[in-house]
N, C-alpha and C. Protein backbone atom coordinates (compact mmCIF):
# COMPACT_ATOMS: atom_id res chain seq x y z
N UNK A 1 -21.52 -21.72 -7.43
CA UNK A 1 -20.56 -21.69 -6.34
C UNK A 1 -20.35 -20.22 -5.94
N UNK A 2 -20.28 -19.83 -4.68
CA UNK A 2 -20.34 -18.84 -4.20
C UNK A 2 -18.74 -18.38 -3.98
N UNK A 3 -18.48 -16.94 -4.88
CA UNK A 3 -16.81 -16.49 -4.72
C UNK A 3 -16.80 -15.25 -4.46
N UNK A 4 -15.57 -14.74 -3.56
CA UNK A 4 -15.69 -13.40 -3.45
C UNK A 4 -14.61 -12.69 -3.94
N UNK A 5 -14.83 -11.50 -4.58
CA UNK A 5 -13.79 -10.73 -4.84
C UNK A 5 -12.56 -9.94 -4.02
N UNK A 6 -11.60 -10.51 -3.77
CA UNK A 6 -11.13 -10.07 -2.66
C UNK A 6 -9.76 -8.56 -3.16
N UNK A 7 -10.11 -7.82 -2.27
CA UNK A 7 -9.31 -6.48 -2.06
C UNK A 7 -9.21 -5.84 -3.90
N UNK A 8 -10.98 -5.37 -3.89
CA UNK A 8 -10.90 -4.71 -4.91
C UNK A 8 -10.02 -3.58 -5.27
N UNK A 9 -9.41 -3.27 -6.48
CA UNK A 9 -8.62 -2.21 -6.16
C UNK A 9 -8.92 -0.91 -6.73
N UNK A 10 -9.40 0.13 -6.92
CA UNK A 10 -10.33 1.33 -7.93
C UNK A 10 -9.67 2.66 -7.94
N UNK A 11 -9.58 2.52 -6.20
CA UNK A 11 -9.14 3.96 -5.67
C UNK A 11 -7.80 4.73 -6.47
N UNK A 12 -6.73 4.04 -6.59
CA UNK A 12 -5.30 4.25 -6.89
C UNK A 12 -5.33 4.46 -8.38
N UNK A 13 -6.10 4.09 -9.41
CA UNK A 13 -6.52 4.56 -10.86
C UNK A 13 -7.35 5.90 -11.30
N UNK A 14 -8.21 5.96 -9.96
CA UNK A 14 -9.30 7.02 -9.84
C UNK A 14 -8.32 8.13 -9.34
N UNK A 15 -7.54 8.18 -8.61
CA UNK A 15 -6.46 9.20 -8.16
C UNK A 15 -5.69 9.67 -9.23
N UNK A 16 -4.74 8.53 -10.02
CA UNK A 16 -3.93 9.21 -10.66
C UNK A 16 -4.04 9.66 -11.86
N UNK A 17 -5.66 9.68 -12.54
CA UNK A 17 -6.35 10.28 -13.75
C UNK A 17 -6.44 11.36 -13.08
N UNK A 18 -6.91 11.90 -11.67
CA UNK A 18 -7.29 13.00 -11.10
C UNK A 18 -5.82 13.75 -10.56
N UNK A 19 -4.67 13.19 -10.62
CA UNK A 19 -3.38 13.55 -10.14
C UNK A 19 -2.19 13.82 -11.34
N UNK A 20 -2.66 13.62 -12.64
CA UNK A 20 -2.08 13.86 -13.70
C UNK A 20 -1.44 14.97 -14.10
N UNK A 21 -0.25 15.34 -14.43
CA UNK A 21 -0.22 16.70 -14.56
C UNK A 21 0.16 17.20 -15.98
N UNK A 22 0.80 16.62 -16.97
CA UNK A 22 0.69 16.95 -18.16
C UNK A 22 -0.41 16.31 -18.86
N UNK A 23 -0.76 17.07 -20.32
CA UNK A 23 -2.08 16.65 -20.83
C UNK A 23 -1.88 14.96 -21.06
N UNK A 24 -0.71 14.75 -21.91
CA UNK A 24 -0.41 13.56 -21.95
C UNK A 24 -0.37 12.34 -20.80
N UNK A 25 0.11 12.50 -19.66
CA UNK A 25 -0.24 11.72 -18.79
C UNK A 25 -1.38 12.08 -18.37
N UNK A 26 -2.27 13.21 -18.37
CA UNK A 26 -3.93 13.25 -18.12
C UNK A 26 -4.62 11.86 -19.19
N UNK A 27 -4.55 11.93 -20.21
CA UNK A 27 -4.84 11.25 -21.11
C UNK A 27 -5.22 9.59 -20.84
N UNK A 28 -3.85 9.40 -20.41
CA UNK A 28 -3.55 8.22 -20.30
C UNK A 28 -3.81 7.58 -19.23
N UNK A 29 -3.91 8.39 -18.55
CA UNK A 29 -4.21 8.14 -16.97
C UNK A 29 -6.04 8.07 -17.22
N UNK A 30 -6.33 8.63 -17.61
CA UNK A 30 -8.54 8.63 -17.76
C UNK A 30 -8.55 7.51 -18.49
N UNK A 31 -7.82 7.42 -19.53
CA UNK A 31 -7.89 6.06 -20.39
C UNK A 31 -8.07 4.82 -19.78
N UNK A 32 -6.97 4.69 -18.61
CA UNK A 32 -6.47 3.49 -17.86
C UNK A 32 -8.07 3.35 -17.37
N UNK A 33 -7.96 4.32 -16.25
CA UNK A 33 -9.13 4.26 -15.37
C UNK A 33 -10.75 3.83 -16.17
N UNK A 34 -10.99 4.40 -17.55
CA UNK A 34 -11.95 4.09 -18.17
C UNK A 34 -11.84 2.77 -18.56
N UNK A 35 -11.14 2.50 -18.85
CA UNK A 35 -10.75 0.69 -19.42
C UNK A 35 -10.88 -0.02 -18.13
N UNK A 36 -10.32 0.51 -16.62
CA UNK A 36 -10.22 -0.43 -15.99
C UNK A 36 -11.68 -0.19 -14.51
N UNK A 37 -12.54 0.69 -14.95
CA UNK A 37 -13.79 1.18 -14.66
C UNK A 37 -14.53 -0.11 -15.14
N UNK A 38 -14.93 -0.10 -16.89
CA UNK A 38 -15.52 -1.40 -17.49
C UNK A 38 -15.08 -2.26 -16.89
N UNK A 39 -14.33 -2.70 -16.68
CA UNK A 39 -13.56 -4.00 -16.50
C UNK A 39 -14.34 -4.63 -15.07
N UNK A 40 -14.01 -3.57 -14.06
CA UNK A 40 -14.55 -4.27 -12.82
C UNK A 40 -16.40 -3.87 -12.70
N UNK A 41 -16.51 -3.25 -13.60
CA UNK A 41 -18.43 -3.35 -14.05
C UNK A 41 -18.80 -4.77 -14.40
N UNK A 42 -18.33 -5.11 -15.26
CA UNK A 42 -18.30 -6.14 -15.81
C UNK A 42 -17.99 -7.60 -15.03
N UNK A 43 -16.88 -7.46 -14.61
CA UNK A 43 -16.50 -8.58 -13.74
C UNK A 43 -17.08 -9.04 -12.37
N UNK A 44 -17.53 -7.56 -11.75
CA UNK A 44 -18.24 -7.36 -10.35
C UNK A 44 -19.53 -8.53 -9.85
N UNK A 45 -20.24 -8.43 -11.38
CA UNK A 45 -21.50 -9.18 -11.08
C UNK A 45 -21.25 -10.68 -11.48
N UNK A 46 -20.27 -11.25 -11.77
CA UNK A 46 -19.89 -12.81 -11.15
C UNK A 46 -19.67 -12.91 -10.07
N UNK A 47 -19.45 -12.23 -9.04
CA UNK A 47 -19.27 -12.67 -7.90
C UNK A 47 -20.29 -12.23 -6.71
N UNK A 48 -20.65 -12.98 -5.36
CA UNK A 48 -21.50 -13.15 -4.60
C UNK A 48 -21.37 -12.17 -3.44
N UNK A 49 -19.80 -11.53 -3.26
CA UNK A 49 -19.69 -10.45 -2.73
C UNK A 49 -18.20 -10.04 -2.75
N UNK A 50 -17.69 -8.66 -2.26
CA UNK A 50 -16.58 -7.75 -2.74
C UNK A 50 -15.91 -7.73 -1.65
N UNK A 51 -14.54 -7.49 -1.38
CA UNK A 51 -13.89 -6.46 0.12
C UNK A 51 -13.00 -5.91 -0.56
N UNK A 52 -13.32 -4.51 0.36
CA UNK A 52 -12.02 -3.39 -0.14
C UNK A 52 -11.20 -3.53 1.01
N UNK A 53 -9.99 -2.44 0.90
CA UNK A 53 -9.75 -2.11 2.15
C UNK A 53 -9.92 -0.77 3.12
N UNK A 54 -10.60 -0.35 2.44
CA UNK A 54 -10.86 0.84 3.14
C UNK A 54 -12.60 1.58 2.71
N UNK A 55 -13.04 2.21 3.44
CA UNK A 55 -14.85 3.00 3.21
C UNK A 55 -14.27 3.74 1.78
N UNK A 56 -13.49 4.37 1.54
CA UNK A 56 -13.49 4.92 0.04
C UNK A 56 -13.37 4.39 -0.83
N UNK A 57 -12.49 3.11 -0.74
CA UNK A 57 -12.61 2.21 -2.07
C UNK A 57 -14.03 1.77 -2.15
N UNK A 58 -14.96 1.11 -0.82
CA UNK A 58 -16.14 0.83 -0.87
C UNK A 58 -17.19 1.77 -1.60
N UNK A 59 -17.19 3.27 -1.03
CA UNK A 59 -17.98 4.23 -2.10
C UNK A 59 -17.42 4.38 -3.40
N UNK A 60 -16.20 4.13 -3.73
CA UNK A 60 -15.99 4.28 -5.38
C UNK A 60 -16.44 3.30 -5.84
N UNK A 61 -16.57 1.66 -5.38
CA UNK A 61 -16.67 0.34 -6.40
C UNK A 61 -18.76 0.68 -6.42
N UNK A 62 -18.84 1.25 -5.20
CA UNK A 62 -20.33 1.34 -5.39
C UNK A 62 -20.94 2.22 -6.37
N UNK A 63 -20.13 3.54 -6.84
CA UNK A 63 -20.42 4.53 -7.19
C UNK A 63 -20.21 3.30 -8.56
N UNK A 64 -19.35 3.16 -9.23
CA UNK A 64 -19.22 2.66 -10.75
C UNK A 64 -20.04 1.29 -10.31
N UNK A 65 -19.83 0.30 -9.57
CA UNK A 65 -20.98 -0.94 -10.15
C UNK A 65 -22.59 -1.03 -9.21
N UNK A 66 -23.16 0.21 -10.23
CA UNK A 66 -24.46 0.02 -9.68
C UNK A 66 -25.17 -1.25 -9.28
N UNK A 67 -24.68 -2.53 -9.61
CA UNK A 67 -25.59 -3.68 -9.24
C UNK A 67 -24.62 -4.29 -8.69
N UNK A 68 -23.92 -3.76 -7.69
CA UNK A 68 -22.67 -4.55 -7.11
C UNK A 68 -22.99 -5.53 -5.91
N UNK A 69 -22.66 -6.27 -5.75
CA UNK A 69 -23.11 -7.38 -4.98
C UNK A 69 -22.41 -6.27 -3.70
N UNK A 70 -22.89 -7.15 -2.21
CA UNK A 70 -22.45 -6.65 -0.76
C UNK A 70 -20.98 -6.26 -0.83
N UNK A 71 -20.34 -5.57 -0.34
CA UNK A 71 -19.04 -5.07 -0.31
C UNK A 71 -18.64 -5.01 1.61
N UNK A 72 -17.54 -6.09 1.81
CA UNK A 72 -17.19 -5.61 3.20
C UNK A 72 -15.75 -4.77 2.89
N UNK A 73 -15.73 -4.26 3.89
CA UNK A 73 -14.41 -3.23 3.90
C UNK A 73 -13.71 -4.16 5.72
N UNK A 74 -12.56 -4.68 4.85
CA UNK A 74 -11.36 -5.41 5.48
C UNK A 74 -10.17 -4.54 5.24
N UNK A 75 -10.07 -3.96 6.35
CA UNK A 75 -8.91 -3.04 6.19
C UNK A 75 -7.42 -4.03 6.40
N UNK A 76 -6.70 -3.21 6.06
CA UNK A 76 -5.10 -4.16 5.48
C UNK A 76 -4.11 -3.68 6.23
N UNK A 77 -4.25 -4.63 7.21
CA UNK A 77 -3.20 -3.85 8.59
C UNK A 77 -3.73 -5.43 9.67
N UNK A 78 -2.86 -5.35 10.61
CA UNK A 78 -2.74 -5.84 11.41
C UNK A 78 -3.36 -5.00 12.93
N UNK A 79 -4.00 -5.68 13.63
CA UNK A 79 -4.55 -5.03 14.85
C UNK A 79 -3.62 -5.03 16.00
N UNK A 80 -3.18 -3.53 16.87
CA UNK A 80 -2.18 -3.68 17.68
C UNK A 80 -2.45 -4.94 19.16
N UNK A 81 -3.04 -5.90 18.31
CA UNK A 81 -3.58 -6.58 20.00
C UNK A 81 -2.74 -7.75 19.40
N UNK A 82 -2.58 -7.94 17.77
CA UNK A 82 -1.33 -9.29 17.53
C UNK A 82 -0.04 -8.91 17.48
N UNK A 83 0.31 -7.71 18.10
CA UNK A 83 1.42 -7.53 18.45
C UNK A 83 1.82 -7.89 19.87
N UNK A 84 0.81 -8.26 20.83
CA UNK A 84 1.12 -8.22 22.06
C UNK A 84 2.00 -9.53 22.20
N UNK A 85 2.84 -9.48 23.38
CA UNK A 85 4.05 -10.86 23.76
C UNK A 85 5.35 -10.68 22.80
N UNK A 86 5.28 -10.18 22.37
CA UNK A 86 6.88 -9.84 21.42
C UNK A 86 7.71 -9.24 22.48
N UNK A 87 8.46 -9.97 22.98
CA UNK A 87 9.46 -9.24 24.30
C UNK A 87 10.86 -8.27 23.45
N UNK A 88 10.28 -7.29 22.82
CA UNK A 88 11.37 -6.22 22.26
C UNK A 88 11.29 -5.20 22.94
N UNK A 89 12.70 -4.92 22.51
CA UNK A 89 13.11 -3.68 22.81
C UNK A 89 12.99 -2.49 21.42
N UNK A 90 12.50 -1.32 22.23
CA UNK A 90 11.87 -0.52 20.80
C UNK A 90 13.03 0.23 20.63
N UNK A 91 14.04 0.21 19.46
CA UNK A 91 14.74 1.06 19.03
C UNK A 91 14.59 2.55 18.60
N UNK A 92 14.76 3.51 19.14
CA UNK A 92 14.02 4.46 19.24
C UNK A 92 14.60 5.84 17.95
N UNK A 93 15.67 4.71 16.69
CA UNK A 93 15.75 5.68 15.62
C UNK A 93 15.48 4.53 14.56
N UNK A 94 14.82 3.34 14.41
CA UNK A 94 14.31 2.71 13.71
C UNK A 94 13.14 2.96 13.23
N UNK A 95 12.81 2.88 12.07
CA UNK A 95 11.46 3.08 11.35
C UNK A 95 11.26 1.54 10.24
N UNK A 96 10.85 1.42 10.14
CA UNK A 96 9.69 0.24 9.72
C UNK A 96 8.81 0.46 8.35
N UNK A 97 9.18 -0.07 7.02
CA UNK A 97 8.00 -0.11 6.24
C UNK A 97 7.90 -1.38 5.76
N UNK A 98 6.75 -2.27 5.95
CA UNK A 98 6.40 -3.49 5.79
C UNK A 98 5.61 -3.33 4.64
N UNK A 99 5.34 -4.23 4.05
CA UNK A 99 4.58 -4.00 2.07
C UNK A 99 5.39 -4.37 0.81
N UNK A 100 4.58 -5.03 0.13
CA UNK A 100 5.38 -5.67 -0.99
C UNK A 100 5.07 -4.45 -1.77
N UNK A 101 6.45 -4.30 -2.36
CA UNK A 101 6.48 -3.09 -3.61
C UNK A 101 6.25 -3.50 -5.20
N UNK A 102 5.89 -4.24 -4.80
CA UNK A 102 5.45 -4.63 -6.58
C UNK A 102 4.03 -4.08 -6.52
N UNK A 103 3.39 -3.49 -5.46
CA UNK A 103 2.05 -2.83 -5.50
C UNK A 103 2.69 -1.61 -5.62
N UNK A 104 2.24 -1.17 -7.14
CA UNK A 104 2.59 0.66 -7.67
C UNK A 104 3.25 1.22 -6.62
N UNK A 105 1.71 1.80 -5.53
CA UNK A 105 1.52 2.65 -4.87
C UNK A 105 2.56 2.44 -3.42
N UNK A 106 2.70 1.53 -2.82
CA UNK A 106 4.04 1.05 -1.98
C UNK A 106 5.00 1.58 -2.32
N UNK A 107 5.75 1.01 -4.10
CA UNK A 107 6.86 1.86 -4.20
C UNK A 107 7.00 3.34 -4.55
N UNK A 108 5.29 4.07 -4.70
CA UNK A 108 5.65 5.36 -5.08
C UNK A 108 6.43 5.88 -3.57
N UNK A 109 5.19 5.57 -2.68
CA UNK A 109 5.41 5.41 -1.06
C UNK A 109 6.86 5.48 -0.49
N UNK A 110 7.77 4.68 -0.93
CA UNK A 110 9.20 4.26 -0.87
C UNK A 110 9.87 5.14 -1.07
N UNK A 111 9.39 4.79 -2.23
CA UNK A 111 10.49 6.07 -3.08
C UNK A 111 10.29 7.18 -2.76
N UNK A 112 9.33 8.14 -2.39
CA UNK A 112 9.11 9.06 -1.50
C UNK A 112 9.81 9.78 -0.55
N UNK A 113 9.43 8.57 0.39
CA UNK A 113 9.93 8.73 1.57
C UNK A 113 11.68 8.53 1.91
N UNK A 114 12.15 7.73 0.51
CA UNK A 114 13.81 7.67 0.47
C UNK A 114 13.95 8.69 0.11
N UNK A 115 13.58 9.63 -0.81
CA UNK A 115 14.31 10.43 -1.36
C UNK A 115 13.91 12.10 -0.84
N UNK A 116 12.77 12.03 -0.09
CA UNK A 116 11.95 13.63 0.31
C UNK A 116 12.36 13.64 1.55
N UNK A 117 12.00 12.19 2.74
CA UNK A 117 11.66 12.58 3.69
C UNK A 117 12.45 12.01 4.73
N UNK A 118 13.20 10.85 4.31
CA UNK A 118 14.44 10.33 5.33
C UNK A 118 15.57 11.19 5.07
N UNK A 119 16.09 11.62 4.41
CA UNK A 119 17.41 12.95 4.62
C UNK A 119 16.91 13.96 5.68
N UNK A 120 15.38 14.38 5.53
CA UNK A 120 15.44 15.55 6.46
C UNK A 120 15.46 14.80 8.18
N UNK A 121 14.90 13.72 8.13
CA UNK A 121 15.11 13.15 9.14
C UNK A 121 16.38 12.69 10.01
N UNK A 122 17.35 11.79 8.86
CA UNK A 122 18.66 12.04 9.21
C UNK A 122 19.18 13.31 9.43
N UNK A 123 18.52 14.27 8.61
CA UNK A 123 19.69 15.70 9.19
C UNK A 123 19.13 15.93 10.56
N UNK A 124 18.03 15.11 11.34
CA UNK A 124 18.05 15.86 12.96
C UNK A 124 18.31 14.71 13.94
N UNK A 125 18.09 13.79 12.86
CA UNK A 125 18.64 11.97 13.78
C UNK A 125 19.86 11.40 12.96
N UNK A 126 21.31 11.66 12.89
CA UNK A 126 21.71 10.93 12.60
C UNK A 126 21.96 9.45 12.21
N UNK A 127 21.54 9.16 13.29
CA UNK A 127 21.53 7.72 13.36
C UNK A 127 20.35 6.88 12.97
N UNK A 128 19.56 7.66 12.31
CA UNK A 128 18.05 7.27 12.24
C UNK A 128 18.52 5.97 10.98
N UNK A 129 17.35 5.12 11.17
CA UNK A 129 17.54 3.44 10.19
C UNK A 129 16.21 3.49 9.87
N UNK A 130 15.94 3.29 8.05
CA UNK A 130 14.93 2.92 7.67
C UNK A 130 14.98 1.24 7.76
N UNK A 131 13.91 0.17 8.08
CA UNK A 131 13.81 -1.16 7.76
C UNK A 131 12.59 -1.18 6.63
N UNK A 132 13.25 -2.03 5.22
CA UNK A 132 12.29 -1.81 4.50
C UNK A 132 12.06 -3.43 4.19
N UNK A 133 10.94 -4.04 4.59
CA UNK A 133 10.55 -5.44 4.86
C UNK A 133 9.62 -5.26 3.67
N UNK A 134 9.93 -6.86 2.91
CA UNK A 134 8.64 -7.12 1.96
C UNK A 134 8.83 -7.32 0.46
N UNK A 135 8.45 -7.91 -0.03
CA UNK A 135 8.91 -8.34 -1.63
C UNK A 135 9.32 -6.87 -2.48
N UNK A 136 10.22 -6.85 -3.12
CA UNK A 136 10.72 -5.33 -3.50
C UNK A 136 10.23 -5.70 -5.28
N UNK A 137 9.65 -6.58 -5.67
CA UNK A 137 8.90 -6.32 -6.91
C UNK A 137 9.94 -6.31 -8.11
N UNK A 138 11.39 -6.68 -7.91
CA UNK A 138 12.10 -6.31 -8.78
C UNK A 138 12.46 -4.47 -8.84
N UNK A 139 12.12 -3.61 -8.00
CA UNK A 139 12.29 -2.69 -7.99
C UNK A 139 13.89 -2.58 -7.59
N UNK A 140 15.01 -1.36 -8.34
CA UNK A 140 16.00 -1.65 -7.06
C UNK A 140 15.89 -0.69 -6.74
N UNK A 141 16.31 -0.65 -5.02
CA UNK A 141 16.31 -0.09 -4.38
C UNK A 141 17.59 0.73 -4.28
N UNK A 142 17.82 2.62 -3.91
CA UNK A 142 18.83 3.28 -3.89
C UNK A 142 19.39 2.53 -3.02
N UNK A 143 21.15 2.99 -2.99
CA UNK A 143 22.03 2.68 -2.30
C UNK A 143 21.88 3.84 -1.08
N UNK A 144 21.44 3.63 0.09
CA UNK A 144 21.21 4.55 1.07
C UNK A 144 21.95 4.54 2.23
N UNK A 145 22.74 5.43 2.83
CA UNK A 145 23.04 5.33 4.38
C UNK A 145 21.94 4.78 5.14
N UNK A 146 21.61 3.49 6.17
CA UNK A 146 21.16 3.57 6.97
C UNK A 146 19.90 2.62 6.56
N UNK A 147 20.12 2.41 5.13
CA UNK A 147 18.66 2.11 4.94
C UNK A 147 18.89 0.57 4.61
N UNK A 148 18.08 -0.30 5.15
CA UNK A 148 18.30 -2.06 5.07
C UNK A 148 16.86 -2.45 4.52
N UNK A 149 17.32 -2.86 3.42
CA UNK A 149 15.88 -3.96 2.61
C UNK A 149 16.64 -5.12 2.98
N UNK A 150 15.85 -5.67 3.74
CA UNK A 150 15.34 -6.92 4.13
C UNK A 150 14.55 -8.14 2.87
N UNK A 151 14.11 -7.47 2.50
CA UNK A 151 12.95 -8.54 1.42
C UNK A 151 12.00 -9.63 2.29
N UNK A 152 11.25 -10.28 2.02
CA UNK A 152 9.89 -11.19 2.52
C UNK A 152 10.90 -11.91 3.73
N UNK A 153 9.91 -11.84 5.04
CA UNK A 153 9.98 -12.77 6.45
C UNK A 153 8.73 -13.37 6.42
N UNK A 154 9.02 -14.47 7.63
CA UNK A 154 8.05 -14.84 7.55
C UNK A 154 7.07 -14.41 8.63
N UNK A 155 7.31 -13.60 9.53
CA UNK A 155 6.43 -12.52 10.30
C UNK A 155 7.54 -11.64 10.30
N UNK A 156 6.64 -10.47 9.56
CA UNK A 156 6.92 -9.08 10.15
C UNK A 156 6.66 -8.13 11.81
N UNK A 157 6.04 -8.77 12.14
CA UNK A 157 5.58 -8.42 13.56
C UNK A 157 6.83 -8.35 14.96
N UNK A 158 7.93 -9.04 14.98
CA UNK A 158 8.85 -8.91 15.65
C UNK A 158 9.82 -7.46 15.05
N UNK A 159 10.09 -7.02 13.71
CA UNK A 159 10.37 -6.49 13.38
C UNK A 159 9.76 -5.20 13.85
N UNK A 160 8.54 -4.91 13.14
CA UNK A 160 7.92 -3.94 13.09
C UNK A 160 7.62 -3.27 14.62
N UNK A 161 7.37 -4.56 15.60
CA UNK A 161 7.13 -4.07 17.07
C UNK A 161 8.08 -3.48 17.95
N UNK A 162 9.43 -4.02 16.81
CA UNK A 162 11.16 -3.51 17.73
C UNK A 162 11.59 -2.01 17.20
N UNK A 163 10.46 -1.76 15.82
CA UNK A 163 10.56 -0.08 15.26
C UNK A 163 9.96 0.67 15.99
N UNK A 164 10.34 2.32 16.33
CA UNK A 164 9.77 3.25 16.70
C UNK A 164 8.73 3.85 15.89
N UNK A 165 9.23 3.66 14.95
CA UNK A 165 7.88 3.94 13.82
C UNK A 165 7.68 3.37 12.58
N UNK A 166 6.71 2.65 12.27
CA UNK A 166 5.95 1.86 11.61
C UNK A 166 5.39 2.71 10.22
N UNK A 167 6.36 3.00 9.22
CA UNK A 167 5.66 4.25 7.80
C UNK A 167 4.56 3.03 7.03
């Protein structure tokens, strides 16, 4: 029976062995990635073909599984043409992050951007509103001026099309 591996994941392990900054999290971080290198070597060649989401995950799964079956790259986004017919109005200090945070890298993303990069923003937009749409993973979220977790809809697309900006 023919199965495909869908939205391999490589890139985000391969980064943070290479993004490590004490020896100890160096360590642990090459460890992961070596354990989880085998893993998709191994697992790769049961299946009939791969999708990443992006050309770099595609050259990393190629680079480690030399006998890797076809790999399409399905990027993970929505095309601005299924946004069209949403009769909104674009709020023009709304921002938008759609993504379930139980994926690591989402909530590093989050957390980020709550704590680095929306204050400097509020200090020149007061009124500026983060919308943070999407399964929060059990993560909690700070108590923020301005900032509304929402958790899972069932389209994000009315939302996201009524934000000025889409993080």
């Amino acid at each position: 029976v023919p199965a495909i591996w869908e939205e391999v994941e490589t890139g985000v392990y391969l980064q943070r062995a290479a993004q490590a900054r004490s020896w100890a999290s160096q360590l642990r971080n090459r460890l992961t990635w070596q354990k989880h290198r085998r893993f998709v070597c191994k697992l790769a060649r049961r299946f009939t073909r791969c999708s990443v989401v992006s050309e770099p995950e595609r050259e990393i799964l190629s680079a480690i599984v030399p006998a890797c079956p076809p790999i399409d790259v399905i990027p993970n986004a929505l095309p601005l043409s299924r946004y069209a017919g949403f009769p909104t109005q674009v709020d023009p200090a709304t921002l938008v992050f759609a993504g379930a945070l139980s994926f690591q890298p989402n909530w590093e993303g989050v957390s980020w951007l709550l704590e680095k990069v929306l204050p400097l923003i509020q200090a020149e937009v007061a009124e500026a509103r983060l919308t943070i749409l999407g399964d929060h993973g059990g993560h909690p979220l700070p108590d923020r001026r301005n900032v509304i977790a929402v958790g899972e809809v069932a389209d994000v697309r009315p939302t996201v099309a009524s934000a000025a900006i889409s993080v």
